[in-house]
N, C-alpha and C. Protein backbone atom coordinates (compact mmCIF):
# COMPACT_ATOMS: atom_id res chain seq x y z
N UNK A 1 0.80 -1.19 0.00
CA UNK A 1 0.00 0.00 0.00
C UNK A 1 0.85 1.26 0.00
N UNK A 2 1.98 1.33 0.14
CA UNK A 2 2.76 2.19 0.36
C UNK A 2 3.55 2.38 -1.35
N UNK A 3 2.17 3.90 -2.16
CA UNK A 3 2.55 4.27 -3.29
C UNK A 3 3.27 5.71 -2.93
N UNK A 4 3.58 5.93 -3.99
CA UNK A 4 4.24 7.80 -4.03
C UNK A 4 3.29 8.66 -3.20
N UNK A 5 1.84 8.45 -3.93
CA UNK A 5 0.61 9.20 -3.87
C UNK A 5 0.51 9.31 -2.47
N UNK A 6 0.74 7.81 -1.66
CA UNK A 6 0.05 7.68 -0.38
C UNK A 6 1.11 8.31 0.45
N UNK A 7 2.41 8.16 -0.06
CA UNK A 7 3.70 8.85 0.84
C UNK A 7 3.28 10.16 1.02
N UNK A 8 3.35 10.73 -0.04
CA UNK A 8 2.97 12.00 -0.33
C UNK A 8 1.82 12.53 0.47
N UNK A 9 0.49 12.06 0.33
CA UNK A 9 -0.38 12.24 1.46
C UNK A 9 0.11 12.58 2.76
N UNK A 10 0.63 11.71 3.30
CA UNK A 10 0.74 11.29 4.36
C UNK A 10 1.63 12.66 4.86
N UNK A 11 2.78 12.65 4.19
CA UNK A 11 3.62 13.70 4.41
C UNK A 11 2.82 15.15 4.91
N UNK A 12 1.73 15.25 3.84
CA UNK A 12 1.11 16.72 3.55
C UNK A 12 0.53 16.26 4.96
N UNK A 13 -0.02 15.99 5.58
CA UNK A 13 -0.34 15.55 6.59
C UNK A 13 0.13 16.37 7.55
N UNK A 14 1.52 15.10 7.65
CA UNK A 14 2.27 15.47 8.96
C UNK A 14 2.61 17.47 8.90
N UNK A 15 2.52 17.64 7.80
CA UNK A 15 3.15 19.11 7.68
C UNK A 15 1.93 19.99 8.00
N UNK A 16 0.72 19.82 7.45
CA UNK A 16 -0.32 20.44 7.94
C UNK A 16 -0.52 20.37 9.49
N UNK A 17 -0.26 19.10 10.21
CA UNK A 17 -0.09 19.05 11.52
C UNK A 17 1.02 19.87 12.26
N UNK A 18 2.21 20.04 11.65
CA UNK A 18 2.86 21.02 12.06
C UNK A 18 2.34 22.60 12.10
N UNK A 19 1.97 22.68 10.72
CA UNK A 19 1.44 24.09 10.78
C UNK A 19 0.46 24.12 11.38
N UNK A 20 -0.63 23.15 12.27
CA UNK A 20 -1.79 23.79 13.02
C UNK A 20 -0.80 23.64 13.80
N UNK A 21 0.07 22.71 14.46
CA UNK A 21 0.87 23.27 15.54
C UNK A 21 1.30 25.26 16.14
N UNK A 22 2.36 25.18 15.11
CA UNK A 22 2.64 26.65 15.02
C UNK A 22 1.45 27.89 15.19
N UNK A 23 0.38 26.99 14.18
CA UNK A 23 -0.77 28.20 14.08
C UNK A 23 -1.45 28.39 15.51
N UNK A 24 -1.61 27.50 16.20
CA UNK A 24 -2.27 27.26 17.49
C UNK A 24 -1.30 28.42 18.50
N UNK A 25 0.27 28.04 18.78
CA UNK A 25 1.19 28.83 19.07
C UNK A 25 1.08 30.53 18.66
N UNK A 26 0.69 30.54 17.74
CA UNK A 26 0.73 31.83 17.01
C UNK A 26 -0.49 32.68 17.69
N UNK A 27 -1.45 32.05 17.95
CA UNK A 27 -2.69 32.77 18.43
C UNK A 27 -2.82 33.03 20.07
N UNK A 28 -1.95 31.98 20.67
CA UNK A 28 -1.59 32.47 22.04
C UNK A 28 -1.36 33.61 22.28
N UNK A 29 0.33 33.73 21.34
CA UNK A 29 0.55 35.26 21.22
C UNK A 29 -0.27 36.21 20.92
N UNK A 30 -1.02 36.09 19.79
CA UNK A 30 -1.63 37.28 19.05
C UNK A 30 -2.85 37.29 20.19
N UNK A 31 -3.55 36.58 20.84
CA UNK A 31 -4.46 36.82 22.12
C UNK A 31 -3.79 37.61 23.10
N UNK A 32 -2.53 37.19 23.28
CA UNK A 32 -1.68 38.13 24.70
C UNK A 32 -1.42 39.69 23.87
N UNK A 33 -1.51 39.85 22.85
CA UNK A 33 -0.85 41.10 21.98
C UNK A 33 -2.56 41.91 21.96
N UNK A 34 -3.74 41.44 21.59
CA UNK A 34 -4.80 42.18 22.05
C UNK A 34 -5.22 42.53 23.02
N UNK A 35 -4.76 41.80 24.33
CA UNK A 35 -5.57 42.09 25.54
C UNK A 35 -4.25 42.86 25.70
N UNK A 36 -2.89 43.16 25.94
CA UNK A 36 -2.36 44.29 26.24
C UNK A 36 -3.05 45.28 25.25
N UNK A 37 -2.73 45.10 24.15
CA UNK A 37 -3.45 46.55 23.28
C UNK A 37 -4.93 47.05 23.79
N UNK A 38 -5.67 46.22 24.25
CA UNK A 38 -7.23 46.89 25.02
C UNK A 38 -6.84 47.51 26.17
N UNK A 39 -5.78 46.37 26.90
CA UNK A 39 -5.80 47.57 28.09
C UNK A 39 -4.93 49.20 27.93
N UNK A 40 -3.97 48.53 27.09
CA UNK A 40 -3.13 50.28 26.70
C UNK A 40 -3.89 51.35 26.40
N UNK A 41 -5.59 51.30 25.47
CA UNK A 41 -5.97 51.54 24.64
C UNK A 41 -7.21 52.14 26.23
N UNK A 42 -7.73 51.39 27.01
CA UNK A 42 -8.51 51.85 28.45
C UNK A 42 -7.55 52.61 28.59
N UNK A 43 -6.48 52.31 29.56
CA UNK A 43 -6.02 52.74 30.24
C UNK A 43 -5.83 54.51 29.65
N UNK A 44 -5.37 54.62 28.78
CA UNK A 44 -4.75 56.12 28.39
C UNK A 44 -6.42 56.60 27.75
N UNK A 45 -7.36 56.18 27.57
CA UNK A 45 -8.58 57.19 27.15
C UNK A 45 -8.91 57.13 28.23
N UNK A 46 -9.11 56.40 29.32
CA UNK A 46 -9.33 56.68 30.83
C UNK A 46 -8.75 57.76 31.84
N UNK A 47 -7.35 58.14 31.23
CA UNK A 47 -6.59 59.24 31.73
C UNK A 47 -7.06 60.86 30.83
N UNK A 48 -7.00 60.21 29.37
CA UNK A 48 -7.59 61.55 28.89
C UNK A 48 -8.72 61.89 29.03
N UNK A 49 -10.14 61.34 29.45
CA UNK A 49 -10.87 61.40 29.98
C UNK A 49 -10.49 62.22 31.59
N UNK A 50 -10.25 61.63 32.08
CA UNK A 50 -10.21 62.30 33.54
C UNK A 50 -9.40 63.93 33.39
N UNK A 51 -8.13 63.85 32.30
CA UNK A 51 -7.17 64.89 32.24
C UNK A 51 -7.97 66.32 31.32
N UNK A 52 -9.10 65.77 31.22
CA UNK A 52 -9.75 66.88 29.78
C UNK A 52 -10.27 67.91 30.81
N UNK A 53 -10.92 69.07 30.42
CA UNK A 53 -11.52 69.82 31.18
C UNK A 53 -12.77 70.03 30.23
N UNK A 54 -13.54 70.34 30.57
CA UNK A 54 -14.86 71.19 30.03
C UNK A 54 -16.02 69.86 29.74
N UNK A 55 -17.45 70.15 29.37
CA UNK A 55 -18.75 69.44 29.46
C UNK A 55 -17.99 67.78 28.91
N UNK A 56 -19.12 66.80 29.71
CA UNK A 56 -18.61 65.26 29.25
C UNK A 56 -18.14 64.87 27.76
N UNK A 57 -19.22 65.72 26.76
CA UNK A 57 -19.07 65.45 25.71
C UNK A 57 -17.67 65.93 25.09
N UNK A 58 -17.17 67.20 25.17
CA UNK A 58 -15.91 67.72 24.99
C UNK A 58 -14.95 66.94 25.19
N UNK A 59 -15.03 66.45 26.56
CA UNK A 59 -13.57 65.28 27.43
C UNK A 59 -13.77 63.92 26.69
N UNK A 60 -15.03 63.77 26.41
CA UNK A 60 -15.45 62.33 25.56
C UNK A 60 -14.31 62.34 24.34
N UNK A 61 -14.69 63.43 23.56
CA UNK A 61 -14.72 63.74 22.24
C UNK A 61 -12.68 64.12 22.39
N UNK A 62 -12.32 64.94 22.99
CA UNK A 62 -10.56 64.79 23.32
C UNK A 62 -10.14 63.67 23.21
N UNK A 63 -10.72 62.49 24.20
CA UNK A 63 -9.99 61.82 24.94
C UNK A 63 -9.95 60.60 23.68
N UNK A 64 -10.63 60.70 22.75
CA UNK A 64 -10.93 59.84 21.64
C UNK A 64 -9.83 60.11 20.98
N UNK A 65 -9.83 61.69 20.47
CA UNK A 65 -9.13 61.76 19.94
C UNK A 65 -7.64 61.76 20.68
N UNK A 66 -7.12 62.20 21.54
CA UNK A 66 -5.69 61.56 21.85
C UNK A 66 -5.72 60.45 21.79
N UNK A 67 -5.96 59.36 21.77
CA UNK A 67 -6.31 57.75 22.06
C UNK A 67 -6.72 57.32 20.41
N UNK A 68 -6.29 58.13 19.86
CA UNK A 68 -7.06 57.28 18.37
C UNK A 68 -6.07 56.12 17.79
N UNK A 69 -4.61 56.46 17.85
CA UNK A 69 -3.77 55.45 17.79
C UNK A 69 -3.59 54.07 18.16
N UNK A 70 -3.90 54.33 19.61
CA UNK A 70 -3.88 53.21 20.62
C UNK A 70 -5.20 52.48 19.96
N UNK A 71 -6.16 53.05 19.67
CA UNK A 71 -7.28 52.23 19.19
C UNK A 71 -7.43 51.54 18.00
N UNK A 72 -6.93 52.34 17.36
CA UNK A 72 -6.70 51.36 15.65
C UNK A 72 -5.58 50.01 16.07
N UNK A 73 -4.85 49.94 16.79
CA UNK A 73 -3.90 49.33 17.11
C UNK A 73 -4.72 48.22 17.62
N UNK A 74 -5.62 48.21 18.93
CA UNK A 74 -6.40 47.67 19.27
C UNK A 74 -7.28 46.87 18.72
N UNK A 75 -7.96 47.70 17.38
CA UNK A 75 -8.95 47.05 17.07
C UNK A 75 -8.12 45.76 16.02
N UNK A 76 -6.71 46.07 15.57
CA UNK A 76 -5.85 45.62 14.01
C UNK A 76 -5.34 44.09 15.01
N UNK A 77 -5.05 44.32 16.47
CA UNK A 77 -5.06 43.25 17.42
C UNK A 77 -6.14 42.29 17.62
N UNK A 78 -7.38 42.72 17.55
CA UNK A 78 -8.38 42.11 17.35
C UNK A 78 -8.62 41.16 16.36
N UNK A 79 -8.32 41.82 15.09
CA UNK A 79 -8.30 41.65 13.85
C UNK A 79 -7.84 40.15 13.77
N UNK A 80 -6.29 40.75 14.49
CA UNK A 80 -5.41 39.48 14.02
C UNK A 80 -5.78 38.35 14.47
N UNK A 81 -6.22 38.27 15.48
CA UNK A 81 -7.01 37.26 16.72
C UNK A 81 -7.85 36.37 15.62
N UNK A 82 -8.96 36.88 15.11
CA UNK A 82 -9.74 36.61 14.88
C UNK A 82 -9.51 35.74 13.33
N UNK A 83 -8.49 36.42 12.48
CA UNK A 83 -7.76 35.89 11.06
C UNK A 83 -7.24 34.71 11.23
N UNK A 84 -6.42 34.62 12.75
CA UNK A 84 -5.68 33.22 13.18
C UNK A 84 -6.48 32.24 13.31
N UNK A 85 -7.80 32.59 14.07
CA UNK A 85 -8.60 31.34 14.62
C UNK A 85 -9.60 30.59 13.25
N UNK A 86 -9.54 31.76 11.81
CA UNK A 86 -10.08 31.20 11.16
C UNK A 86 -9.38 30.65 10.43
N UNK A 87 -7.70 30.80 10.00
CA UNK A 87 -6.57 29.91 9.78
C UNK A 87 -6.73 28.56 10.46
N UNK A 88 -6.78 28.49 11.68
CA UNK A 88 -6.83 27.21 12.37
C UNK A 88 -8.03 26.79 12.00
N UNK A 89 -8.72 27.00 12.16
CA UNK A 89 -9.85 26.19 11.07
C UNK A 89 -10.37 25.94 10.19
N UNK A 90 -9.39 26.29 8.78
CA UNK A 90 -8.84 26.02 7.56
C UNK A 90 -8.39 24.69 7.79
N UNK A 91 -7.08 24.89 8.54
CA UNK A 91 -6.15 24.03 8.56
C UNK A 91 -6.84 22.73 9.25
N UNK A 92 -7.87 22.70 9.93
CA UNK A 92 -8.29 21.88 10.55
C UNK A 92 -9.51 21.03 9.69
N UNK A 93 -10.09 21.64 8.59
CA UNK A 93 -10.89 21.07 7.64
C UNK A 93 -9.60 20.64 6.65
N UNK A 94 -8.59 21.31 6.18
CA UNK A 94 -7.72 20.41 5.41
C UNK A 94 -7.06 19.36 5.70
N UNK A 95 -6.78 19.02 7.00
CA UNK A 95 -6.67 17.90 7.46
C UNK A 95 -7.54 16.67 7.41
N UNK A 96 -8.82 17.26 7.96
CA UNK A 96 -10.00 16.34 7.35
C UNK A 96 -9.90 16.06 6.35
N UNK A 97 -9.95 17.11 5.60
CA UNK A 97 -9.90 16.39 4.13
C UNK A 97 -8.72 15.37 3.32
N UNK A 98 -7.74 15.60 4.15
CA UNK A 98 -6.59 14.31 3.50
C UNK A 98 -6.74 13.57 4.35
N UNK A 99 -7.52 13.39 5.37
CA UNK A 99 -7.40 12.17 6.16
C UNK A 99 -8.65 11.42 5.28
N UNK A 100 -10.03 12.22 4.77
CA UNK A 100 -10.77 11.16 4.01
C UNK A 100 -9.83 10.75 3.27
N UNK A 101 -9.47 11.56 2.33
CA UNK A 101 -8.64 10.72 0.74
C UNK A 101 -7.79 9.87 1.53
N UNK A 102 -6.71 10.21 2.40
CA UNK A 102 -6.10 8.69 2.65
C UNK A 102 -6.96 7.35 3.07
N UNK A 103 -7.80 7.46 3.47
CA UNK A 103 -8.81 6.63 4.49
C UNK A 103 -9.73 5.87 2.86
N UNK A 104 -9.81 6.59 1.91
CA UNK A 104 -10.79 6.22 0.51
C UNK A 104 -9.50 5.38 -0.27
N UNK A 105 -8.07 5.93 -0.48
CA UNK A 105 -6.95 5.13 -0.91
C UNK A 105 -7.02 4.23 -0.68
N UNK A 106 -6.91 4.24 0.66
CA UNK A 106 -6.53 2.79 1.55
C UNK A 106 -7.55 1.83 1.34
N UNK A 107 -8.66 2.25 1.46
CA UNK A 107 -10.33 1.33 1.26
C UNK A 107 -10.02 0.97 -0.19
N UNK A 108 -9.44 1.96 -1.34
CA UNK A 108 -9.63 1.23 -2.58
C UNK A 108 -8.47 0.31 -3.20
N UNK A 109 -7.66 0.68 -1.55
CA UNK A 109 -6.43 -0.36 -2.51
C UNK A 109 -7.15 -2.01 -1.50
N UNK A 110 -7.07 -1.92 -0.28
CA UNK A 110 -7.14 -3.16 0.31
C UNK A 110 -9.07 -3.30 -0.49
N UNK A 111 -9.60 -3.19 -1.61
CA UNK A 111 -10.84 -3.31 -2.40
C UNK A 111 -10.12 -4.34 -3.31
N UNK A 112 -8.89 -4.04 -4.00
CA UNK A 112 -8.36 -4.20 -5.24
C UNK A 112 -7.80 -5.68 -5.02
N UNK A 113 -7.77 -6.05 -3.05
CA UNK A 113 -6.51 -7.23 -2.91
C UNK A 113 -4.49 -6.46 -2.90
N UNK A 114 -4.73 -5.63 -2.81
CA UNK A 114 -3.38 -4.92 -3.22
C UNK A 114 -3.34 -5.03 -1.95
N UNK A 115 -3.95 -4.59 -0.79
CA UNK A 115 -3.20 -4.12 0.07
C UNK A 115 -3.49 -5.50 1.69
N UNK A 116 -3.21 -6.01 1.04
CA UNK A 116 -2.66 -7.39 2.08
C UNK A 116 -1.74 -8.12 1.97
């Protein structure tokens, strides 16, 4: 049972298993890299807020704007979060999917008598 095709499978496999490895790794980080960016992103409109002077809406409307950086940053952290977890579950239906085709190989070779 052991053709090119099935090596080959198999391989893509193990390598896709590596890369959900890594990818899994990758989103740890990029989770620890948003929740600092939310809190950087509180923390300093929380100060410009308090540091503004004049009606709520004014200190609202400052404190946004000093803080607009921190927030795009925030939200592009988010972003990334969210791009990774749907990578990992790419990678996690492509796996499925070479595990049918190996699993249909294998059924059509041990079908054929080949593979005993």
């Amino acid at each position: 049972m052991s053709t090119p095709e099935n090596t080959r499978r198999v391989t893509h496999l193990a390598d896709l298993s590596r890369e959900l490895d890594q990818a899994v790794m990758d989103l740890g980080r990029y989770e620890d890299m948003a929740v600092e960016a939310e809190a950087d992103y509180k923390l300093a409109h929380s100060h410009a807020m308090k540091d503004a002077a004049g009606p709520m809406d004014l200190r609202k409307a400052e404190a946004t704007i000093q803080c607009d950086e921190l927030f795009r940053t925030c939200g592009k952290a988010a972003a990334l979060v969210t791009m990774q977890r749907a990578h990992i579950k790419a990678l996690h239906t492509r796996i499925d999917v070479g595990r049918t085709l190996q699993a249909t190989a294998r059924a059509e070779v041990n079908l054929t008598g080949l593979g005993t």
